[in-house]
N, C-alpha and C. Protein backbone atom coordinates (compact mmCIF):
# COMPACT_ATOMS: atom_id res chain seq x y z
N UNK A 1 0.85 -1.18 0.00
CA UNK A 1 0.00 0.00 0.00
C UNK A 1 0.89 1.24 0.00
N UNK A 2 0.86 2.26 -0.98
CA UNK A 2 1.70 3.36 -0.59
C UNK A 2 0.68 4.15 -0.33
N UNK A 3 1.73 5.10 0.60
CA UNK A 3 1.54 5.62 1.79
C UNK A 3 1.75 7.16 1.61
N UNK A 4 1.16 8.22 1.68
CA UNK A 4 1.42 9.37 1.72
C UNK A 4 2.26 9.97 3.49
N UNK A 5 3.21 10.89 2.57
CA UNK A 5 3.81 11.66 3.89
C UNK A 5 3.22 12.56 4.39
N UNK A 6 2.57 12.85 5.40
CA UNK A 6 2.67 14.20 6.07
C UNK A 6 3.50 15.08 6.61
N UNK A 7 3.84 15.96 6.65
CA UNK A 7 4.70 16.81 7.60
C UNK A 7 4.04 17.57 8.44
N UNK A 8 4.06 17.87 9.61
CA UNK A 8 3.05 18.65 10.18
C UNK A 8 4.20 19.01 11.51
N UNK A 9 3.34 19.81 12.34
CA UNK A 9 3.60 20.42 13.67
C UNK A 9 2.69 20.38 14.48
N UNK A 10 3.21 20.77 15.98
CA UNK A 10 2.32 20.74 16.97
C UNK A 10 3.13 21.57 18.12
N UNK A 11 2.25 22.35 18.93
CA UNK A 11 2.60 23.43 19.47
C UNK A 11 1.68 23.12 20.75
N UNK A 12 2.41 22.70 22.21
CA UNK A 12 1.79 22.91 23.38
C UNK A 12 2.53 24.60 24.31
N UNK A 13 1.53 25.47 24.16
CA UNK A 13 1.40 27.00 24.13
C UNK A 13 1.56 26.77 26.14
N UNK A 14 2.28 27.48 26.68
CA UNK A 14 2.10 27.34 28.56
C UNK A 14 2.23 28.99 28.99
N UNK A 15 1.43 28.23 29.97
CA UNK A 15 1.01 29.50 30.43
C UNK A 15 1.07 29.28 32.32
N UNK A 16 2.14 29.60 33.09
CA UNK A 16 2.20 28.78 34.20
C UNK A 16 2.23 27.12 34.45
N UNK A 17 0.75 26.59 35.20
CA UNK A 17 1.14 24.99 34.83
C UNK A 17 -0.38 25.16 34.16
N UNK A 18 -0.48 25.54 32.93
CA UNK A 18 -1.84 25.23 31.97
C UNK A 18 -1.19 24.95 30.77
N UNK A 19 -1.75 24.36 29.56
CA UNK A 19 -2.12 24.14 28.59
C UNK A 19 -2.82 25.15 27.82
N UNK A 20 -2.26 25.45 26.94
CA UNK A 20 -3.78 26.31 25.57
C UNK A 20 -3.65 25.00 24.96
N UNK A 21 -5.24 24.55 25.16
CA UNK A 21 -5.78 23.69 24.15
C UNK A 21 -6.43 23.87 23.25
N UNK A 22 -6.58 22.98 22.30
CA UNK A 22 -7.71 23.40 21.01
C UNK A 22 -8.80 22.25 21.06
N UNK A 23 -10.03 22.57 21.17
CA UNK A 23 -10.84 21.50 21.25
C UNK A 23 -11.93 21.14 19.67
N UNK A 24 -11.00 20.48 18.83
CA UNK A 24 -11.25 20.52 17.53
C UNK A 24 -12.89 19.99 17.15
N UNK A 25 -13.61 20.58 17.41
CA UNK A 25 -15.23 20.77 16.86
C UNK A 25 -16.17 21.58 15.73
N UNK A 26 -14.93 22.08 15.35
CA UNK A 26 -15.37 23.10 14.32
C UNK A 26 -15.17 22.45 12.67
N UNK A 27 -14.30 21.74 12.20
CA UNK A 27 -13.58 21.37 11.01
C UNK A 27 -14.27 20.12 10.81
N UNK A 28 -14.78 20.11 9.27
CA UNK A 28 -15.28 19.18 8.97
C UNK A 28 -14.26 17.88 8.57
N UNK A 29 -14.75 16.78 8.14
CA UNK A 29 -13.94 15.58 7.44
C UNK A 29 -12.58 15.90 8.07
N UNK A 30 -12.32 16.15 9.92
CA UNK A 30 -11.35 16.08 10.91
C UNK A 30 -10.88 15.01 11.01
N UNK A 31 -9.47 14.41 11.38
CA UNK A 31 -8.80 13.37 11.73
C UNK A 31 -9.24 13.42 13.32
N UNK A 32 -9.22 14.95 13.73
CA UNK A 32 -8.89 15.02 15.27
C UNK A 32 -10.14 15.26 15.53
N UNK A 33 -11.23 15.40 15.13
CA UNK A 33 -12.72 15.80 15.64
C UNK A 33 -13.20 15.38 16.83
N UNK A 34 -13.48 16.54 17.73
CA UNK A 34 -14.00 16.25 18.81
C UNK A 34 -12.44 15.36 19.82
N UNK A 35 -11.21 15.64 19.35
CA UNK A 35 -10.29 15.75 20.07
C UNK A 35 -9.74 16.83 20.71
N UNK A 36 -8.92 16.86 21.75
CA UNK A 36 -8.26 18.08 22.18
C UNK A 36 -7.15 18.09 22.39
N UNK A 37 -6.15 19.00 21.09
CA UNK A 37 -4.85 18.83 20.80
C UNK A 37 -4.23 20.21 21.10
N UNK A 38 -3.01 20.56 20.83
CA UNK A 38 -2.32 21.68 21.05
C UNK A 38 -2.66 22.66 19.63
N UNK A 39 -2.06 23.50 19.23
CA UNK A 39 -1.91 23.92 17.84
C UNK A 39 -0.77 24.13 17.16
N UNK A 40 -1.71 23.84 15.27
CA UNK A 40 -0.61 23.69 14.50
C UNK A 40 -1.04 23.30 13.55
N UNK A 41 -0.24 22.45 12.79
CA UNK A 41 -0.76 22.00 11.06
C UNK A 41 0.54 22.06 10.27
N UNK A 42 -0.06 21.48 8.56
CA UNK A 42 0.98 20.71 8.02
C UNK A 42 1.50 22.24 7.40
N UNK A 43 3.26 21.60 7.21
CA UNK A 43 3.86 22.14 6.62
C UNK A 43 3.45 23.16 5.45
N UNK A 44 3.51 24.40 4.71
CA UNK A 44 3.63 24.76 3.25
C UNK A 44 4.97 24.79 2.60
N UNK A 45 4.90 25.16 1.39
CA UNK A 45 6.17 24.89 0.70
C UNK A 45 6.98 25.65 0.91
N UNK A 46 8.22 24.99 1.32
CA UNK A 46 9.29 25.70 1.79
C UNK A 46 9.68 26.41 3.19
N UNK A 47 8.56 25.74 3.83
CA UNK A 47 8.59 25.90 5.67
C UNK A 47 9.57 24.92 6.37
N UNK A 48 10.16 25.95 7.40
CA UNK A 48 10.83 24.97 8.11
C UNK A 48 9.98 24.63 9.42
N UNK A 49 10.22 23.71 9.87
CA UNK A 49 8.91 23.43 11.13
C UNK A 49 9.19 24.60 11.97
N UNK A 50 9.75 25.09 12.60
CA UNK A 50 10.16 26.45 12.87
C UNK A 50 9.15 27.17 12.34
N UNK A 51 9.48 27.49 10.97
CA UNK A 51 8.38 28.58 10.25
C UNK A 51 7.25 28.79 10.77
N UNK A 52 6.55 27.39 9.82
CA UNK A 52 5.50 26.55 10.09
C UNK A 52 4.51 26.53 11.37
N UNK A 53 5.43 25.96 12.20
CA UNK A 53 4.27 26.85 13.75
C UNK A 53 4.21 27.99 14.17
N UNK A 54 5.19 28.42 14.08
CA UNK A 54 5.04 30.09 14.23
C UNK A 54 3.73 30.65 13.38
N UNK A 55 3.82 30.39 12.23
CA UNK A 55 2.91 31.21 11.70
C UNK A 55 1.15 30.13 11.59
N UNK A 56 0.82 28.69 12.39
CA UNK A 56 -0.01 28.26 13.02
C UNK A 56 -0.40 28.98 13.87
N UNK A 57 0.51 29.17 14.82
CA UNK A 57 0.11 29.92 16.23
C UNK A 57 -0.47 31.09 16.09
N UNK A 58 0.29 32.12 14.95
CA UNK A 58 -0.09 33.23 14.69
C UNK A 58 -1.58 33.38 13.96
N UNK A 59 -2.25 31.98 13.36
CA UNK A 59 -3.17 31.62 12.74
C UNK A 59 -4.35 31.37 13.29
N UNK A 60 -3.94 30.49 14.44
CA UNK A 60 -4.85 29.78 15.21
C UNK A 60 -5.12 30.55 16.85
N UNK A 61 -4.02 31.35 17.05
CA UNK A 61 -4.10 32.23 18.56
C UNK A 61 -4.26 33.53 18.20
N UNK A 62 -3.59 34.00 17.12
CA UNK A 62 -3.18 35.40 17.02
C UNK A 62 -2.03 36.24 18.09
N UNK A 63 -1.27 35.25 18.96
CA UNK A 63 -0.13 35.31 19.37
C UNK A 63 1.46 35.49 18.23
N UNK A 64 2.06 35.93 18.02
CA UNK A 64 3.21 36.31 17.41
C UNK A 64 4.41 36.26 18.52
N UNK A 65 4.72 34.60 18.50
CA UNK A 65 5.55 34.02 18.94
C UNK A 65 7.34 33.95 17.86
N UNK A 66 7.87 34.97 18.70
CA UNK A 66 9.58 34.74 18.33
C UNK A 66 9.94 33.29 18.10
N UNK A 67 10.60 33.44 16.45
CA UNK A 67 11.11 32.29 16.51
C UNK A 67 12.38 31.59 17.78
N UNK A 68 12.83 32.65 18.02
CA UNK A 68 14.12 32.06 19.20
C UNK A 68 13.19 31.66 20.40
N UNK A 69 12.00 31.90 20.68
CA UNK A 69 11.33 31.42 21.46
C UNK A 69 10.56 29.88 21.36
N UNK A 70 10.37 29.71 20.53
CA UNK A 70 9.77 28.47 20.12
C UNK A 70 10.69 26.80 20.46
N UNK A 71 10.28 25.93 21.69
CA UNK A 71 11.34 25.31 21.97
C UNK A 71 10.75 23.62 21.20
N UNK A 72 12.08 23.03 20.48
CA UNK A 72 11.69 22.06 19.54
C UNK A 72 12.26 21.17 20.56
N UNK A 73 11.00 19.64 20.67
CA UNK A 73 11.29 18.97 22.12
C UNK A 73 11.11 17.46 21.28
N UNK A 74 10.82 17.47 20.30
CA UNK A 74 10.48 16.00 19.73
C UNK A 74 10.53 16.16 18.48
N UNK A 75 10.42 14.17 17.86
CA UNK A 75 9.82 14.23 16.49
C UNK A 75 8.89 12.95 16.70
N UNK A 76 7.84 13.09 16.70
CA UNK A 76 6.79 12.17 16.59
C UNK A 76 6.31 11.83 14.98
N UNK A 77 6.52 9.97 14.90
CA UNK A 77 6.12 10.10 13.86
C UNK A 77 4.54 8.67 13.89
N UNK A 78 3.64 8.94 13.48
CA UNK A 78 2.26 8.72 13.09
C UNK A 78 2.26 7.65 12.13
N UNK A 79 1.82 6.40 12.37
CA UNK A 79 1.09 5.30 11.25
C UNK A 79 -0.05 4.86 11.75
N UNK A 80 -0.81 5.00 10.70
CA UNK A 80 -1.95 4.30 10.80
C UNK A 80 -2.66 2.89 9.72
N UNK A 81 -3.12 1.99 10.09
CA UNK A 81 -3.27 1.04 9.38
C UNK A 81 -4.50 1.09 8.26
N UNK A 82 -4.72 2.56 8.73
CA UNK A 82 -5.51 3.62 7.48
C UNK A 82 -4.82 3.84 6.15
N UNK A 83 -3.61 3.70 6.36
CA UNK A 83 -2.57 4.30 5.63
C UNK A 83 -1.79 5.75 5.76
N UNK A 84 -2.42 5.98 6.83
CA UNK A 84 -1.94 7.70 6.93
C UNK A 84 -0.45 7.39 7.72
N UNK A 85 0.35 8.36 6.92
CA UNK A 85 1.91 8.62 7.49
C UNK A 85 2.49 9.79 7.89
N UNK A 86 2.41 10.09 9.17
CA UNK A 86 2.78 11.39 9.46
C UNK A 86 4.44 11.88 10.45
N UNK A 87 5.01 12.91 9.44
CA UNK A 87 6.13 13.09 10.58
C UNK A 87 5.67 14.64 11.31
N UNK A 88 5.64 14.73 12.86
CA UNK A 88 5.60 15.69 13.24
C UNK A 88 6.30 16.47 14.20
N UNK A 89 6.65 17.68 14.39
CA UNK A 89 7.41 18.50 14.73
C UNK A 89 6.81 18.53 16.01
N UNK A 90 7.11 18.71 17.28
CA UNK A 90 6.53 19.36 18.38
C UNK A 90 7.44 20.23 19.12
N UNK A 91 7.00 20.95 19.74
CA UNK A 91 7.16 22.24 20.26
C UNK A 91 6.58 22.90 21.79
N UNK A 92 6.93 23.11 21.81
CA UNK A 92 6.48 24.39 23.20
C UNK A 92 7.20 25.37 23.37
N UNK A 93 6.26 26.37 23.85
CA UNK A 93 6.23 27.60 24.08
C UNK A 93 5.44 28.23 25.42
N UNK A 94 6.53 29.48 25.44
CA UNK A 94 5.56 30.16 26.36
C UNK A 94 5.03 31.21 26.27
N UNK A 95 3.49 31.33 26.32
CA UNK A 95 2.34 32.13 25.58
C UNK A 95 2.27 33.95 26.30
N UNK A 96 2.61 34.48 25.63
CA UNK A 96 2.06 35.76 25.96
C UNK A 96 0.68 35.75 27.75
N UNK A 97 0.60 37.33 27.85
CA UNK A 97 -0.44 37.32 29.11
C UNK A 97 -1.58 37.35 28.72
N UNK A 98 -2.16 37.73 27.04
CA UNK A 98 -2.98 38.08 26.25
C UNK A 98 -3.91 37.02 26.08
N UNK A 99 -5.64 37.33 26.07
CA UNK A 99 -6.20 36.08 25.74
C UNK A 99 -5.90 36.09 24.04
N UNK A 100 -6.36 34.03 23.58
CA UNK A 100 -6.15 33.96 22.64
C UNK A 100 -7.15 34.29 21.56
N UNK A 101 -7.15 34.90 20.36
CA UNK A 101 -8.27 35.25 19.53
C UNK A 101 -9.10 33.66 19.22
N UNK A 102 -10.21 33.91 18.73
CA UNK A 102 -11.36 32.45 18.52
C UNK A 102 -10.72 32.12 17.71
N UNK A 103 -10.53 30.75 17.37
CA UNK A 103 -10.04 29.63 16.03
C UNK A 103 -11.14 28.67 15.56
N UNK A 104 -10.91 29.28 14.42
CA UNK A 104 -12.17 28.60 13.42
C UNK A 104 -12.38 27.44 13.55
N UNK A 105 -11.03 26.61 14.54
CA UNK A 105 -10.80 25.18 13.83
C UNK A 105 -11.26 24.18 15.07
N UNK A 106 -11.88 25.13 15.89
CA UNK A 106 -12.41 24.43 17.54
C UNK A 106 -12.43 25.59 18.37
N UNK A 107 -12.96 25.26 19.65
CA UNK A 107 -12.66 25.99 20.54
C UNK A 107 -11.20 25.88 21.80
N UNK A 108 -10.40 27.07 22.15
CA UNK A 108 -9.33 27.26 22.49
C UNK A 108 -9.75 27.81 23.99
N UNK A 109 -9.12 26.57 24.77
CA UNK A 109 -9.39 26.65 26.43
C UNK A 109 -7.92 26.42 27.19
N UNK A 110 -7.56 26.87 28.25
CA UNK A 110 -6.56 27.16 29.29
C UNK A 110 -6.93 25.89 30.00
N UNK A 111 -6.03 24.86 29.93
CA UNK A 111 -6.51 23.80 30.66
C UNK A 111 -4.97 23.24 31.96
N UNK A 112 -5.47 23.09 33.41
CA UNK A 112 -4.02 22.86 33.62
C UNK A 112 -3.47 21.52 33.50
N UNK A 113 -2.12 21.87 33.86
CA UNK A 113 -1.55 20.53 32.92
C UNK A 113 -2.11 19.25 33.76
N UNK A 114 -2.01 19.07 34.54
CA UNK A 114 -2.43 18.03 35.28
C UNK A 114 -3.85 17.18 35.30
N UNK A 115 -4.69 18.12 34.79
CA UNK A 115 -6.13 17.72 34.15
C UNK A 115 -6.25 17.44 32.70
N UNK A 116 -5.44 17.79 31.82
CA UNK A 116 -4.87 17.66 30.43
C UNK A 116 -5.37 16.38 30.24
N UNK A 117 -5.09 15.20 30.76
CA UNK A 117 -5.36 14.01 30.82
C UNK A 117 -6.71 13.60 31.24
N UNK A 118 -7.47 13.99 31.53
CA UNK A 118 -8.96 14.09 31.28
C UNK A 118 -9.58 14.15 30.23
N UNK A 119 -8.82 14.95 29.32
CA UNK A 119 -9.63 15.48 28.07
C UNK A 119 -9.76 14.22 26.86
N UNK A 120 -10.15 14.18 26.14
CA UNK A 120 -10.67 13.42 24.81
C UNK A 120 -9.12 13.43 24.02
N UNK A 121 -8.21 13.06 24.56
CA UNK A 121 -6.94 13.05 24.22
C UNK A 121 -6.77 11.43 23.12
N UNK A 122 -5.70 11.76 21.72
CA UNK A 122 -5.33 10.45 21.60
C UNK A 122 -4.54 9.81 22.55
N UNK A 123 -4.48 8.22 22.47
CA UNK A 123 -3.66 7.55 23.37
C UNK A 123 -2.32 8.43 23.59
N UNK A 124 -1.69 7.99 22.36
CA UNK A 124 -0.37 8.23 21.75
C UNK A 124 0.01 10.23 22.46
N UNK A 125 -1.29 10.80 22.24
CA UNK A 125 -0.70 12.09 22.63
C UNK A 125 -0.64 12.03 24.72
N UNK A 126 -1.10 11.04 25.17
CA UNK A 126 -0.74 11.23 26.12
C UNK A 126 0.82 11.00 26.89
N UNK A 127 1.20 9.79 26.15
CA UNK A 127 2.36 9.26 26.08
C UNK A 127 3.53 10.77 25.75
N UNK A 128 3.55 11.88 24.98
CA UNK A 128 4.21 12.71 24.76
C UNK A 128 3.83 13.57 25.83
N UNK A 129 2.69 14.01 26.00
CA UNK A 129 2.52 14.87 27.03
C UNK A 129 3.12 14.44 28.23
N UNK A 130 3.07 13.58 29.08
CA UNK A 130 4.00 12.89 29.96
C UNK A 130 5.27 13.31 29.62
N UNK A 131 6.15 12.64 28.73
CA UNK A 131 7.12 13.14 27.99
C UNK A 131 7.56 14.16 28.94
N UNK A 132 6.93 15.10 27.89
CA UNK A 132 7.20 16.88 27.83
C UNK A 132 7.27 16.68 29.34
N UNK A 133 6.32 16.89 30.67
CA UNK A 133 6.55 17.04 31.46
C UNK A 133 7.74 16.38 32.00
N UNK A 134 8.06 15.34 31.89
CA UNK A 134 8.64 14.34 32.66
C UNK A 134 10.71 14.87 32.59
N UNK A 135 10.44 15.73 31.27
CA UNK A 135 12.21 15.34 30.47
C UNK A 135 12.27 16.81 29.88
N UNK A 136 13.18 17.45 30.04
CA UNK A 136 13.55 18.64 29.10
C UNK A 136 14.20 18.11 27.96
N UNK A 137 14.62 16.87 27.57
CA UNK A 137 15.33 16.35 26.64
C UNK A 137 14.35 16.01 25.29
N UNK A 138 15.26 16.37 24.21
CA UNK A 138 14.53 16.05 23.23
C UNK A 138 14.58 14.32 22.59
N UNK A 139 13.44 14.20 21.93
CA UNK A 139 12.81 12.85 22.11
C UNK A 139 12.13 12.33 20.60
N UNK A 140 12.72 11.08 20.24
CA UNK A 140 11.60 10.60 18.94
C UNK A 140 10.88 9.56 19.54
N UNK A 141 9.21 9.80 18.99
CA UNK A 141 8.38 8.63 19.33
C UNK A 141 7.80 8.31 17.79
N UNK A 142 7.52 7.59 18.12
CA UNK A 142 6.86 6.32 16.77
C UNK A 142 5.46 5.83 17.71
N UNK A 143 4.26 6.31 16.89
CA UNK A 143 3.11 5.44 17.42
C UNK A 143 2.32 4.91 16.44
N UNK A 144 1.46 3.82 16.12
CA UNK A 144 1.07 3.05 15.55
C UNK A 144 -0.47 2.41 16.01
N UNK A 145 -1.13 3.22 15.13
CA UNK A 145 -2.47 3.15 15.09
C UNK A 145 -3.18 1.94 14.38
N UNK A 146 -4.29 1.40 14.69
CA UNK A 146 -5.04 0.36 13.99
C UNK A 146 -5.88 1.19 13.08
N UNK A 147 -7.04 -0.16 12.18
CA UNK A 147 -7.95 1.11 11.29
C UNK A 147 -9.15 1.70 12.41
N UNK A 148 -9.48 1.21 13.60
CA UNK A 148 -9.95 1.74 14.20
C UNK A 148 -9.38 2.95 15.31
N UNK A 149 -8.63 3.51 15.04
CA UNK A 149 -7.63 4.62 15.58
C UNK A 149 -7.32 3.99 17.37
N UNK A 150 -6.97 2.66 17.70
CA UNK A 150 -6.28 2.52 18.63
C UNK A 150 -5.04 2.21 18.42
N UNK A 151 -4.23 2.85 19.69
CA UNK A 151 -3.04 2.50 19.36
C UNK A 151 -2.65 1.11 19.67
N UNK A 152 -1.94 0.69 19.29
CA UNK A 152 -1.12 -0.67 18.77
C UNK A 152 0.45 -1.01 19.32
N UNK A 153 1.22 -0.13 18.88
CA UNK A 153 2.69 0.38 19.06
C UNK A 153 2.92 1.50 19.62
N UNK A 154 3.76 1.85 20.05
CA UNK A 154 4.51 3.03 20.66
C UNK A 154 6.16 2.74 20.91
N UNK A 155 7.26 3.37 20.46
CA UNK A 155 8.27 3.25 20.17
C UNK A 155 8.79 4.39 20.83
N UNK A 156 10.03 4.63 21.97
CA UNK A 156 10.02 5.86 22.39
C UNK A 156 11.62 5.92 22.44
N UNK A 157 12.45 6.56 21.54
CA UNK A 157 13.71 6.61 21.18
C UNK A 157 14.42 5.49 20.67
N UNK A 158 13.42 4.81 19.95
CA UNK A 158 14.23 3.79 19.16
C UNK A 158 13.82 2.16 20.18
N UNK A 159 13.36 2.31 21.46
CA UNK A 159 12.76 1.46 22.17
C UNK A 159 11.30 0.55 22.49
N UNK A 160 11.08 -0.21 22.34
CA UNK A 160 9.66 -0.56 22.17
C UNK A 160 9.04 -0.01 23.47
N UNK A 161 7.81 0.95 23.90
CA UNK A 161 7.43 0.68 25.16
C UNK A 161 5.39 0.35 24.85
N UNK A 162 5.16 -0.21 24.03
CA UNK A 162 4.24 -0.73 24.07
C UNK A 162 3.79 -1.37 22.65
């Protein structure tokens, strides 16, 4: 089966010990519908993931986040037995005092980190979120979805951990 690449990003925005989340309800024919992820999206031509979220954030918050600010903490990469292949960039930052403007693409809530894990989260994104908290070190994960979007695999620096 070939497989299309994605490139994409992802941006967990902090604000003390909260989260800016995006609670994706708005976007039709969604992968993430009715999930609640950070913000971001795929690459355009000639973006560096750098670029790329910066000008998400600036898209999706209306925050105008310095690139020297923007801290690159992973590379997560995405299979699904859908066929979908995704490599993604992740990131964090720390968000202005400013609320964030509405995003077309869901609704955008201050969630703290510790309740984060409550939310309608994928498996796989909990496994990074942990992560992030757990390690200032940067990190590749590999997760591996069925056609019913459970995860299957999880690979965390080249290591099997599930």
């Amino acid at each position: 089966m070939a497989r299309r690449l994605g490139l994409t990003t992802l941006c967990y925005l902090e604000r003390g010990d909260e989260y800016l989340m995006l609670h994706r309800i708005s976007k039709k024919n969604d992968i993430n519908k009715d999930k609640w992820i950070g913000v971001g999206g795929h690459l355009e031509d000639d973006e560096s993931p750098e670029e790329c979220i910066k000008r998400e954030i600036l898209e999706e918050t209306g925050y105008d986040i310095p690139l020297e600010e923007l801290e690159f903490r992973a590379v997560v990469t995405f299979v699904s037995q859908k066929g979908d292949y995704e490599l993604m960039s992740l990131f964090t930052a720390k968000a202005p005092d400013s609320e964030p403007k509405e995003c077309d693409e869901g609704k955008l809530e201050w969630v703290a980190k510790d309740k984060v894990y409550d939310l309608n989260l994928w498996e796989g994104d909990k496994i990074f979120l942990r992560k992030l908290s757990e390690s200032r070190k940067f990190f590749s994960l590999k997760l591996v979805y069925d056609k019913e979007d459970k995860l299957i695999e999880a690979t965390l620096d080249g290591k099997k951990i599930r």
